[in-house]
Protein backbone atom coordinates (compact mmCIF):
# COMPACT_ATOMS: atom_id res chain seq x y z
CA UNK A 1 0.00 0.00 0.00
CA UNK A 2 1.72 3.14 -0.76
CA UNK A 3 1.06 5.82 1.43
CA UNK A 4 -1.43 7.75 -0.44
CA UNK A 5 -3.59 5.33 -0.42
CA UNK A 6 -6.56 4.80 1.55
CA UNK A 7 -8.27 1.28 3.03
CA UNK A 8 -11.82 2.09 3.18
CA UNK A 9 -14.04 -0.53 5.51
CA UNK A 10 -17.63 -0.31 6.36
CA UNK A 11 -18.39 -0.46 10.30
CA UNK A 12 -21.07 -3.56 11.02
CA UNK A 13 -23.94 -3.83 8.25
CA UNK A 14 -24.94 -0.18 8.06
CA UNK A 15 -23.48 0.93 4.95
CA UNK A 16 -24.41 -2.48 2.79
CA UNK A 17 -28.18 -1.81 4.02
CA UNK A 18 -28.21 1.27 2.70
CA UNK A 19 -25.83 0.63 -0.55
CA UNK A 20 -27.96 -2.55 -1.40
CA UNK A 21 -31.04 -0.33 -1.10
CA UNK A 22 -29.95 2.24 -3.78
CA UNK A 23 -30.26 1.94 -7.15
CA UNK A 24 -27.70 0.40 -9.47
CA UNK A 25 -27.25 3.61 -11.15
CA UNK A 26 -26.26 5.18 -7.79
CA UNK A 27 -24.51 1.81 -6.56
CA UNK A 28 -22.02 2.49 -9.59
CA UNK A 29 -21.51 6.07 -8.79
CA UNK A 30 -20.70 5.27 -4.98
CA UNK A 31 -18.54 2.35 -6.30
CA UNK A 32 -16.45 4.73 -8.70
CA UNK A 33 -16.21 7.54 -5.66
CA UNK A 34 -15.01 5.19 -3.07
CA UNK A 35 -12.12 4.07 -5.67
CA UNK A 36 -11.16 7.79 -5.83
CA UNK A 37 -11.11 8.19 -2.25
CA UNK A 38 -8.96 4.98 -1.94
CA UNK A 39 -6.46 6.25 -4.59
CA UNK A 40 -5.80 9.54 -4.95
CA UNK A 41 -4.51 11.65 -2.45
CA UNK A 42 -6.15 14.51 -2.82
CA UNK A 43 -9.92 14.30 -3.20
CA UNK A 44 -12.02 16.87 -4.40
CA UNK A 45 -14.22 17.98 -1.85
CA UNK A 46 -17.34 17.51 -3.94
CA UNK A 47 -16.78 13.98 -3.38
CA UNK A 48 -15.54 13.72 0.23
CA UNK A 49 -15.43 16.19 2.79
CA UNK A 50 -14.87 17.29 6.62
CA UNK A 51 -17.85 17.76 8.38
CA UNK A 52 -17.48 20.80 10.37
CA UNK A 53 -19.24 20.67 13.87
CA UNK A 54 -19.31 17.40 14.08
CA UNK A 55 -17.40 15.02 15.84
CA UNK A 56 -14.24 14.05 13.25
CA UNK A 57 -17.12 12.49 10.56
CA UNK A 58 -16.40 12.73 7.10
CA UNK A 59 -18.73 12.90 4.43
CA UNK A 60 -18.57 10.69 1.37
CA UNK A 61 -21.29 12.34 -1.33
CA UNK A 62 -22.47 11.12 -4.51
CA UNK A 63 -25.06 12.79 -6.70
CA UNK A 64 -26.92 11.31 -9.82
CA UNK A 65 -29.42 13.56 -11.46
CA UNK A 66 -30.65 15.77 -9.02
CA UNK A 67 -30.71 13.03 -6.31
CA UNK A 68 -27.82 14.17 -3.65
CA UNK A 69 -26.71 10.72 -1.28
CA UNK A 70 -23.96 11.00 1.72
CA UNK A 71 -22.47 8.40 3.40
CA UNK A 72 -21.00 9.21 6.85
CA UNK A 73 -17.59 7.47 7.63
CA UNK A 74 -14.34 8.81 9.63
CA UNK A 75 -10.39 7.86 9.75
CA UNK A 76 -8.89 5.87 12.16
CA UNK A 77 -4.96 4.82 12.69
CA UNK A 78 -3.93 6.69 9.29
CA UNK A 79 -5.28 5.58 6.02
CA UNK A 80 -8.09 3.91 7.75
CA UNK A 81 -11.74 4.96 6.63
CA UNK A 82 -14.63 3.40 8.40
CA UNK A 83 -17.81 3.69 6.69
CA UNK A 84 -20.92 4.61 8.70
CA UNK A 85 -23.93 5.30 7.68
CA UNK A 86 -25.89 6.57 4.85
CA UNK A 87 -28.99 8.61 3.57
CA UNK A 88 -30.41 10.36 0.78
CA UNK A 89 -30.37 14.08 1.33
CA UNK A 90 -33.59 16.02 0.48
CA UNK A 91 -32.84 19.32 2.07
CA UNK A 92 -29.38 21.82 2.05
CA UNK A 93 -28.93 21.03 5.67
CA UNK A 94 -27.68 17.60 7.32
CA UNK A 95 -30.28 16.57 9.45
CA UNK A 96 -29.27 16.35 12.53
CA UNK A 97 -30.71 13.10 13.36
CA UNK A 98 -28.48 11.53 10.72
CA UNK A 99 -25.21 13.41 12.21
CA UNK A 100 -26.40 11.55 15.91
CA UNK A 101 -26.61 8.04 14.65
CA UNK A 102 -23.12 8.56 12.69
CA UNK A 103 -21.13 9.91 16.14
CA UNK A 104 -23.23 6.92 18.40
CA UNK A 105 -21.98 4.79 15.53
CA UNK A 106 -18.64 5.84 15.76
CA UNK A 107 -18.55 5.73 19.30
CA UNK A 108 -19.81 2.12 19.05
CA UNK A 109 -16.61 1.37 16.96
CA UNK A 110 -14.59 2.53 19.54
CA UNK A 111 -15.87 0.64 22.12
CA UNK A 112 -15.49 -2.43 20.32
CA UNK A 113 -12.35 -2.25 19.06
């Protein structure tokens, strides 16, 4: 692994129930934007991006059409991401609810690590 790259693993089962959910369409587009955040160092931030106010969460985002999706995930020792959670995003703001269930996910991680 050279160190630019990223190893990107989801955290329990949240992130396949909402990927297997999605359409393949969107599946794809998550698929491709995961790859970039895996190999390149620098990422654009339309595709993944700090989270301000939260708790260290990053945001993984994908749009297709007009439909915006974000995927919640954070870095641990390193190149480490952990994926989290994800949602379809139907309003400019994060809703809050979704940023509460990433950190108590997160936390989670923590404890059983």
């Amino acid at each position: 692994m050279d160190e630019f790259e990223r190893e990107i693993i989801p955290f329990e089962n949240h992130f396949w129930d909402f990927y297997e959910k999605l359409n393949p369409k969107v599946q794809k587009k998550f698929d491709w934007t995961i790859s970039l955040i895996e190999r390149n160092r620098i990422v654009p931030k339309q595709y993944f991006d700090y989270m301000t106010g939260t708790n260290g969460l990053w945001e993984i985002r994908v749009k297709v059409g007009s439909d915006i999706y974000r995927v919640f995930s954070f870095f641990d020792k390193g190149n480490l991401i952990i994926l989290l959670c994800g949602f379809q995003k139907k309003t400019q703001k994060t809703p809050k609810k979704e940023i509460k269930k990433a950190e108590k996910l997160k936390k989670r991680y923590y404890e059983n690590k």
